[in-house]
N, C-alpha and C. Protein backbone atom coordinates (compact mmCIF):
# COMPACT_ATOMS: atom_id res chain seq x y z
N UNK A 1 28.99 -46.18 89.75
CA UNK A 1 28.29 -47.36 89.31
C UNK A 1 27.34 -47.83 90.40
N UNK A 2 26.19 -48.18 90.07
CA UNK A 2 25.61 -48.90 90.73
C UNK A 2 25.91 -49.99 91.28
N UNK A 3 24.92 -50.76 92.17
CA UNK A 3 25.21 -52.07 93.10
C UNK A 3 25.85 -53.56 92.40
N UNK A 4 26.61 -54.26 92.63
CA UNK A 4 27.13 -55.20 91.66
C UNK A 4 25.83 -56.15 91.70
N UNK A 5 25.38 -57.11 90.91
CA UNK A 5 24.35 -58.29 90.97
C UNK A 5 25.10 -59.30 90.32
N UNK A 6 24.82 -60.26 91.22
CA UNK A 6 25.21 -61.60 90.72
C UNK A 6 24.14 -62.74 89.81
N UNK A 7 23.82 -63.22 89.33
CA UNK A 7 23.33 -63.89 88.74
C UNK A 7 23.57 -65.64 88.46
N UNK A 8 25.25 -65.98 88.45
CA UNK A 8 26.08 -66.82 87.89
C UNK A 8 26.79 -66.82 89.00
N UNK A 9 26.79 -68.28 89.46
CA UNK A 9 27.98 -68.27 90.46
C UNK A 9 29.51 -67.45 89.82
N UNK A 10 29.92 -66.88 90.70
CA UNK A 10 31.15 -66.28 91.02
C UNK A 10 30.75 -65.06 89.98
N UNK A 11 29.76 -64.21 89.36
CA UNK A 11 29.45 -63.61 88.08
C UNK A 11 28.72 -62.39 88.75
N UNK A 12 29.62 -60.97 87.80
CA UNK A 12 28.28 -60.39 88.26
C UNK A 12 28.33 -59.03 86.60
N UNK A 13 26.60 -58.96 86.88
CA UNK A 13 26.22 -58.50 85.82
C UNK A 13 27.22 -57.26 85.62
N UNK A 14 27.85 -56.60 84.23
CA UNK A 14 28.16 -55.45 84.11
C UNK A 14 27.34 -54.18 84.12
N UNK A 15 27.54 -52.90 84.27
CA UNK A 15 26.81 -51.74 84.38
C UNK A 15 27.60 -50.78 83.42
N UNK A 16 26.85 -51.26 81.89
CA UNK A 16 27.82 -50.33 80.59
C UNK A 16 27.66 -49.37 80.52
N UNK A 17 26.57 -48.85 81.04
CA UNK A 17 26.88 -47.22 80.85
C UNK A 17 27.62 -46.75 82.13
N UNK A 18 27.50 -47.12 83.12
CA UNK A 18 28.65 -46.91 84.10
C UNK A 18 29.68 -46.78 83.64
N UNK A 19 30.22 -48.02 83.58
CA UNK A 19 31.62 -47.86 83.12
C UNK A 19 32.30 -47.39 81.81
N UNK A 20 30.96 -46.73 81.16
CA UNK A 20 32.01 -45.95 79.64
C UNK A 20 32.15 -44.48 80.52
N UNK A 21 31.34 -43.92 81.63
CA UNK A 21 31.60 -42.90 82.00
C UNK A 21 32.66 -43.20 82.79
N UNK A 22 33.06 -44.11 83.12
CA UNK A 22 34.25 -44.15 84.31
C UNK A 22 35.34 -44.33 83.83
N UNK A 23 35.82 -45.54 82.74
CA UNK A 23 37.28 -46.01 81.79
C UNK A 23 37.55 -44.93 80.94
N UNK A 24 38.62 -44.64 80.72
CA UNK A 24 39.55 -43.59 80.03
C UNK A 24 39.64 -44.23 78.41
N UNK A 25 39.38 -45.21 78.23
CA UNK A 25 39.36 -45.29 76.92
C UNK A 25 38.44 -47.15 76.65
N UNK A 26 38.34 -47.64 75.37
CA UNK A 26 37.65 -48.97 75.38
C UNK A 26 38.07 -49.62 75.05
N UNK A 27 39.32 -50.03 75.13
CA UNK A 27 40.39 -51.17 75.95
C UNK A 27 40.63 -51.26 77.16
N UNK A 28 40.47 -50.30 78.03
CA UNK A 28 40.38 -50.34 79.58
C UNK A 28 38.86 -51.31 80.03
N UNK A 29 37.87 -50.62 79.31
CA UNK A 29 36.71 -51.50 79.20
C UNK A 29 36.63 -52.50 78.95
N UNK A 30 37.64 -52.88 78.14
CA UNK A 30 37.61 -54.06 77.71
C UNK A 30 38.06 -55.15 78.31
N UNK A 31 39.18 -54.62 78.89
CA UNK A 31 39.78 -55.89 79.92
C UNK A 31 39.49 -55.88 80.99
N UNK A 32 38.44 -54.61 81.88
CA UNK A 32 37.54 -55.05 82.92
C UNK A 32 36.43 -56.11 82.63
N UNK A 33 35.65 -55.60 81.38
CA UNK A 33 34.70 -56.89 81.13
C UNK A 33 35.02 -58.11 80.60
N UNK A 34 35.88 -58.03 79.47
CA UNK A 34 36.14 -59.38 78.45
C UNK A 34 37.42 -60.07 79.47
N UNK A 35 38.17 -59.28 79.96
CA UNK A 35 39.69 -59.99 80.72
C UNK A 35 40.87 -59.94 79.48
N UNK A 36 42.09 -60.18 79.84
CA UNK A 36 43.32 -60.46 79.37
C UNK A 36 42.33 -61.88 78.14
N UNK A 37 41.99 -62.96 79.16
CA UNK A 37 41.56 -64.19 78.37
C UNK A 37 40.98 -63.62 76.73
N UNK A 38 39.68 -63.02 76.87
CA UNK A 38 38.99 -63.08 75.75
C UNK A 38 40.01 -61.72 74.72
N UNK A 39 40.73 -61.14 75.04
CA UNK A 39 41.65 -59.97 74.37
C UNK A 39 42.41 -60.93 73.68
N UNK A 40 43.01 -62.36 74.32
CA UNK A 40 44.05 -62.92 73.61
C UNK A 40 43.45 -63.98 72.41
N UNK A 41 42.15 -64.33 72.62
CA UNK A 41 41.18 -65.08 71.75
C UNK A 41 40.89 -64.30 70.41
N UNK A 42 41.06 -62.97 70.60
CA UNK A 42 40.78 -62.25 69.45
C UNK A 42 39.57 -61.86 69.34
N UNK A 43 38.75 -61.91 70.36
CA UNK A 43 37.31 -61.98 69.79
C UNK A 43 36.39 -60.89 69.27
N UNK A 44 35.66 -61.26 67.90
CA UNK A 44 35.56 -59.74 67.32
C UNK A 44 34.59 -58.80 68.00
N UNK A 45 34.60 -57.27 67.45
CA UNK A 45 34.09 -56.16 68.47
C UNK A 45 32.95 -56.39 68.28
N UNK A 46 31.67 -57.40 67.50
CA UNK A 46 30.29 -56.92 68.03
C UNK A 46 30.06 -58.16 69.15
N UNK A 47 31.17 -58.78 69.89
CA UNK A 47 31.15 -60.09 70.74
C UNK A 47 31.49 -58.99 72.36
N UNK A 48 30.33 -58.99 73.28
CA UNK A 48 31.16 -58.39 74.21
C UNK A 48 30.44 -59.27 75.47
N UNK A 49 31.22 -59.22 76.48
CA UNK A 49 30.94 -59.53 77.68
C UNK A 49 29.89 -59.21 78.68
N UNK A 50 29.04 -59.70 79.22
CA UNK A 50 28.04 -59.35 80.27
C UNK A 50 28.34 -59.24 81.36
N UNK A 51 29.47 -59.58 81.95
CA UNK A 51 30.29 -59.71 83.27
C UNK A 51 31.50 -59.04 83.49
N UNK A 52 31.46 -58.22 84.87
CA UNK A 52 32.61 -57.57 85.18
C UNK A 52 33.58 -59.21 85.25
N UNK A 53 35.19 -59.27 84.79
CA UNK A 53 36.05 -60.35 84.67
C UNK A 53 36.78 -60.18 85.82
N UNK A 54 36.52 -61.37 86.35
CA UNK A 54 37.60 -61.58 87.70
C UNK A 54 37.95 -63.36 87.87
N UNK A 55 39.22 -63.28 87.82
CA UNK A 55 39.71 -64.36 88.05
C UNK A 55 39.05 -65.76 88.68
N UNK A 56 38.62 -66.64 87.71
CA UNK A 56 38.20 -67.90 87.72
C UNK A 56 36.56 -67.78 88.12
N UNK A 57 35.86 -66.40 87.03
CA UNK A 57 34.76 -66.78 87.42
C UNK A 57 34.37 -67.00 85.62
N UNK A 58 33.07 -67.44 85.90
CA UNK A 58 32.69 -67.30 83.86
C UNK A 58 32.78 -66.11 83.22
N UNK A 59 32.92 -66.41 82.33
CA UNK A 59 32.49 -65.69 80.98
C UNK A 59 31.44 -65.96 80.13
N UNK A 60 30.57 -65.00 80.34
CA UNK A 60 29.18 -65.02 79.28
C UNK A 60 29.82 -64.04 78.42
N UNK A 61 29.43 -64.27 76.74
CA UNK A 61 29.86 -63.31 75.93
C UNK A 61 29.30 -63.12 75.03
N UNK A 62 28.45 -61.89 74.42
CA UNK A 62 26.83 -61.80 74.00
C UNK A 62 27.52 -61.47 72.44
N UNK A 63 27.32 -62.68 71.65
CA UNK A 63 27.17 -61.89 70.10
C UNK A 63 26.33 -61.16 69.64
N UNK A 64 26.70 -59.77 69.23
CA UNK A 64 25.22 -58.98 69.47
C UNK A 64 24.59 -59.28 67.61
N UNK A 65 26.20 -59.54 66.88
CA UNK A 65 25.34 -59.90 65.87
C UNK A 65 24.19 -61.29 65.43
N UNK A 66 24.73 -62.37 65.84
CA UNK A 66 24.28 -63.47 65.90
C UNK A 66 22.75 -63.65 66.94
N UNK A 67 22.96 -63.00 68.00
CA UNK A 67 22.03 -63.08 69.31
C UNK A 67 22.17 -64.42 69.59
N UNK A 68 23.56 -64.37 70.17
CA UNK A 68 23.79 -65.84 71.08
C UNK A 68 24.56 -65.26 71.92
N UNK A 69 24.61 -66.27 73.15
CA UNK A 69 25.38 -66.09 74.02
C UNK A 69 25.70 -67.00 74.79
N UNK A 70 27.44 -67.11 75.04
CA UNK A 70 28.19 -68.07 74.93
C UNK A 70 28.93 -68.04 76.46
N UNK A 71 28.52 -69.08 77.09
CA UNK A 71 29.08 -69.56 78.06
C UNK A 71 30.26 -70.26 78.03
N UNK A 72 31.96 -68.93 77.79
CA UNK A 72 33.03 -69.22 77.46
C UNK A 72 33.83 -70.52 78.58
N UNK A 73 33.86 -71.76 78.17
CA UNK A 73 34.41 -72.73 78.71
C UNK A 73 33.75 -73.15 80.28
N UNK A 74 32.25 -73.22 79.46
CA UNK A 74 31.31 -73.79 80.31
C UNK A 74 31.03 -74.94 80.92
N UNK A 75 30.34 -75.26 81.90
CA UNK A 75 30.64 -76.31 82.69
C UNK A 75 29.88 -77.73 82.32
N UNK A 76 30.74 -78.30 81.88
CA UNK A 76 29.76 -79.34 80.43
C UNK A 76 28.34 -80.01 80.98
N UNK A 77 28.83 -80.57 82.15
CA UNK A 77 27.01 -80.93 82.59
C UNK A 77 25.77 -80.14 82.48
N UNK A 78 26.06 -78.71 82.84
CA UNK A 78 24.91 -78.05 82.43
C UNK A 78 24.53 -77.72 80.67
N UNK A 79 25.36 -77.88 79.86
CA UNK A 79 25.04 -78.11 78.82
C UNK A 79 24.46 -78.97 78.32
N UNK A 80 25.19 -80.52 78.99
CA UNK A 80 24.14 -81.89 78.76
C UNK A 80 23.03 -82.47 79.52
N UNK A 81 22.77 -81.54 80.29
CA UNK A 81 20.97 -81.93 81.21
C UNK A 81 20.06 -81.23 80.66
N UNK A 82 20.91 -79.75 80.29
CA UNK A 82 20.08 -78.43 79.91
C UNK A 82 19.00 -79.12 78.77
N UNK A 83 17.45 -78.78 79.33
CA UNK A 83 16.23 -78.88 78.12
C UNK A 83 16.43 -77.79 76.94
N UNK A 84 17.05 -76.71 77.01
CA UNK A 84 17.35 -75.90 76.04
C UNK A 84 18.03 -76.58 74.90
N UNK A 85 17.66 -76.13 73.59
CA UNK A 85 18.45 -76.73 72.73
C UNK A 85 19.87 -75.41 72.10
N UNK A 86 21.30 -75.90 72.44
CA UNK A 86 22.42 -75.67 72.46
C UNK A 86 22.47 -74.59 70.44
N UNK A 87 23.02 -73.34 70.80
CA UNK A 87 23.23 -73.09 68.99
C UNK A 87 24.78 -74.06 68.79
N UNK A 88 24.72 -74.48 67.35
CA UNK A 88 25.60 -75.38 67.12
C UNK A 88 26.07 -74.82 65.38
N UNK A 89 27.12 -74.52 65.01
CA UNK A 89 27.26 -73.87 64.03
C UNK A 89 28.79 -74.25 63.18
N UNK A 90 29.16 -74.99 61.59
CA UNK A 90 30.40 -75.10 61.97
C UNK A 90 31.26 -73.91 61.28
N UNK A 91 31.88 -73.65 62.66
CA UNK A 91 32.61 -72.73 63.07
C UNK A 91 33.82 -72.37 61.74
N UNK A 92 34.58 -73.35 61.68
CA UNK A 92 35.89 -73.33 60.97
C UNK A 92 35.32 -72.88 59.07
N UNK A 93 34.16 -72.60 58.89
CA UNK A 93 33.79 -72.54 57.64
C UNK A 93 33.08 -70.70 57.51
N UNK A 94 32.99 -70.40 58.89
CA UNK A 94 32.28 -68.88 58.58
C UNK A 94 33.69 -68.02 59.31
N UNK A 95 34.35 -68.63 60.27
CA UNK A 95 35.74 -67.66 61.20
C UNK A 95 36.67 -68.39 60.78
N UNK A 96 37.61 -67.31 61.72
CA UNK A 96 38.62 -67.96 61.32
C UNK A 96 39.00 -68.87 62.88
N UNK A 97 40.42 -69.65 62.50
CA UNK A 97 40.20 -70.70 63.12
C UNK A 97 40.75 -70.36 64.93
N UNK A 98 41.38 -69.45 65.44
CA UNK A 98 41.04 -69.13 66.53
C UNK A 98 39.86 -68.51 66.95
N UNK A 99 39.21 -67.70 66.01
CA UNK A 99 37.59 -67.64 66.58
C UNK A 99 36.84 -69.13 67.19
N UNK A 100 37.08 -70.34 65.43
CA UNK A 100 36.05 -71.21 65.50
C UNK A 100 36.85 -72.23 67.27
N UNK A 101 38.21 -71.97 67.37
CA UNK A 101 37.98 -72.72 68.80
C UNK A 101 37.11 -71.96 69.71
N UNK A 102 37.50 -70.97 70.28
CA UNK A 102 36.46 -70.25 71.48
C UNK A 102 35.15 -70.69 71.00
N UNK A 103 34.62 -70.28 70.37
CA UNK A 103 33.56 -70.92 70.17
C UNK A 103 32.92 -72.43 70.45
N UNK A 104 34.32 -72.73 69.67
CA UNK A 104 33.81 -74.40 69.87
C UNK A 104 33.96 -75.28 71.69
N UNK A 105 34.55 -73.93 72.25
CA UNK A 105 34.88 -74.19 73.64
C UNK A 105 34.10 -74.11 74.61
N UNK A 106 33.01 -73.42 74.40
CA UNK A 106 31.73 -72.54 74.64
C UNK A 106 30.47 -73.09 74.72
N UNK A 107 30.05 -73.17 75.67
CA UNK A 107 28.40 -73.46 75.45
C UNK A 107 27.20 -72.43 75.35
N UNK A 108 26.11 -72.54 73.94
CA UNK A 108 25.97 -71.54 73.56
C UNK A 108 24.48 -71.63 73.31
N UNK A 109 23.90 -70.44 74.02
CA UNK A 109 22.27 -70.61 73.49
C UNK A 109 21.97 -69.58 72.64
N UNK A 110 20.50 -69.10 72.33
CA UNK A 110 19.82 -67.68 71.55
C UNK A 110 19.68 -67.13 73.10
N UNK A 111 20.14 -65.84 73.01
CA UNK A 111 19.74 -65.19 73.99
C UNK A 111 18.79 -65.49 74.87
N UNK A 112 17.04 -65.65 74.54
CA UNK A 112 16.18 -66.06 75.68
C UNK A 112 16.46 -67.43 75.88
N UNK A 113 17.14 -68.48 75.45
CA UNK A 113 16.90 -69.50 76.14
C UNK A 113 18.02 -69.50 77.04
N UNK A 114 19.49 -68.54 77.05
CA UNK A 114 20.45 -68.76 77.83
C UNK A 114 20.24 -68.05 79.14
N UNK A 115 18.48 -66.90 79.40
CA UNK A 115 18.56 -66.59 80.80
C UNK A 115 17.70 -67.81 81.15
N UNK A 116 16.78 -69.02 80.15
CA UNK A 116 15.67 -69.90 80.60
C UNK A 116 17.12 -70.81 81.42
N UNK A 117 18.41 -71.10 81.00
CA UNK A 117 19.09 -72.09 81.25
C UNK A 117 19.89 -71.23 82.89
N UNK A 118 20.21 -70.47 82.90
CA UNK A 118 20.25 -69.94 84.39
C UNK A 118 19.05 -70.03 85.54
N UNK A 119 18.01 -69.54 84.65
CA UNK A 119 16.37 -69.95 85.76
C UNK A 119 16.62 -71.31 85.77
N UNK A 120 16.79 -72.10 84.96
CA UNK A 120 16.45 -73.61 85.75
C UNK A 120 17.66 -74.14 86.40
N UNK A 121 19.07 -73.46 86.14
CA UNK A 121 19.84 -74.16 87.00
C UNK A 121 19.36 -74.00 88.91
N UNK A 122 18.46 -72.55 88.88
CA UNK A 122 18.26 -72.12 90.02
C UNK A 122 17.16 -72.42 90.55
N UNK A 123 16.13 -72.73 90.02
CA UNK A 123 15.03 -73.78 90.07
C UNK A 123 15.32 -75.38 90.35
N UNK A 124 16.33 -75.56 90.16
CA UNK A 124 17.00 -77.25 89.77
C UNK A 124 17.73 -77.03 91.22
N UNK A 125 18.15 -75.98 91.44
CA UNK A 125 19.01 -76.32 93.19
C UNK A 125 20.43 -76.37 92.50
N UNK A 126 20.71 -76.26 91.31
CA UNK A 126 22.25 -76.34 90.85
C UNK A 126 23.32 -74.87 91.16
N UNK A 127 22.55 -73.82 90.75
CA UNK A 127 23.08 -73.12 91.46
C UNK A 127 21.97 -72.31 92.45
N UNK A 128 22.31 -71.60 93.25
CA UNK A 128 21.21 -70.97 94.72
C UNK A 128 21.89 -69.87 94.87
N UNK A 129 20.73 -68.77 95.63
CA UNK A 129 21.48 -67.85 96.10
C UNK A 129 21.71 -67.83 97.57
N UNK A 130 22.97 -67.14 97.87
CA UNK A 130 23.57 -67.37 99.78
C UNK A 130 23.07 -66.15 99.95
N UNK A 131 22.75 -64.70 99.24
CA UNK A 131 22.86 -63.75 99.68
C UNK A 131 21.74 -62.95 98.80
N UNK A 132 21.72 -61.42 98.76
CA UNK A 132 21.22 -61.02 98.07
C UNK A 132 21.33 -60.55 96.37
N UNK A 133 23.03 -60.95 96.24
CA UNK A 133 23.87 -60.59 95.14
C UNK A 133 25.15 -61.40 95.51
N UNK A 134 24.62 -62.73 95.65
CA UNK A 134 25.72 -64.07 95.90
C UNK A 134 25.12 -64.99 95.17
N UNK A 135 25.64 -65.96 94.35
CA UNK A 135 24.65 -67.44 93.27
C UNK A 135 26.13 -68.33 93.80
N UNK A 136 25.52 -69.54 94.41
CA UNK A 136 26.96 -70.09 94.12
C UNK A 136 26.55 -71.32 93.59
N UNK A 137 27.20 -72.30 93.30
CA UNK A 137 26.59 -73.82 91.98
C UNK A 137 27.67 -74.77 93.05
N UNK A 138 26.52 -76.27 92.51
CA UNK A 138 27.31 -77.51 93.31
C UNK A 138 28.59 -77.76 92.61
N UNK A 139 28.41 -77.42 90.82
CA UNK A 139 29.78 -77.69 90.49
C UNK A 139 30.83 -78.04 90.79
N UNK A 140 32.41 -78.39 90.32
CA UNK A 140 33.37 -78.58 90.64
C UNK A 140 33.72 -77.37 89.59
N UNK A 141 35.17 -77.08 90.07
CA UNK A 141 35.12 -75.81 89.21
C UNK A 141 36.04 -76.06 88.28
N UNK A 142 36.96 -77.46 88.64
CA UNK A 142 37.41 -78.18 87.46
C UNK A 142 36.91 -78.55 86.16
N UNK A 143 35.07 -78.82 86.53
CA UNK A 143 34.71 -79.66 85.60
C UNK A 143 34.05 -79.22 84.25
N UNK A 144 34.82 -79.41 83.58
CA UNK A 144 34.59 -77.69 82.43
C UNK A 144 34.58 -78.85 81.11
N UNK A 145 34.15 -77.89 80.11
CA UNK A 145 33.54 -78.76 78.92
C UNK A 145 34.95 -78.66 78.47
């Protein structure tokens, strides 16, 4: 695999074709990218992760059908400053109802506006980079939607 990149404090981008040549099967894949967390959410197979999963960092998780992507138990202020306008959908009427929580747990844009909402956290000084493939945010890491 190539070099890890960070993007998202504590986050770093996945490398999928890397790792289908490397995991023995795609549940191994799965709980490197999605984690134990999103395996126990149920979440369905065209929903996958952008981030290798490591303990207490985010979860971005790209509906490839929908083209959203969901900042799993995101950090609510940046949802409520964010100029982007949030996808908002009710949930409990199209999934079922452990889908419609994750979801509803989630802060969620259309694909281009959820890399516009990373550029401006980093433009905004909210999150910065320390390194060359380091982002870290003023956040509290408590402070979750």
């Amino acid at each position: 695999m190539g070099p890890q990149v960070e993007r998202a404090s504590d986050a770093h981008f996945e490398d999928r074709i890397g790792l289908i040549k490397t995991q023995p099967d795609f549940e191994s894949m799965m709980i490197l990218t999605e984690g134990e967390v999103v395996l126990d959410l149920k979440v369905p197979l065209h929903v996958i992760s952008l981030m290798r999963r490591v303990a207490e960092m985010p979860i971005f998780l790209l509906d490839t059908k929908a083209g959203v992507i969901y900042w799993h138990e995101g950090v609510a202020p940046i949802g409520e400053q964010s100029l982007r306008e949030q996808v908002t959908c009710d949930y409990p009427e199209v999934t079922s109802k452990l889908e419609a929580d994750w979801r509803d747990n989630a802060l969620a844009w259309a694909v281009p506006d959820s890399f516009e909402v990373l550029k401006d956290l980093i433009r905004n000084l909210d999150s910065f980079p320390t390194g060359s493939r380091e982002v870290n945010d003023r956040w509290p890491a408590n402070d979750t939607a």
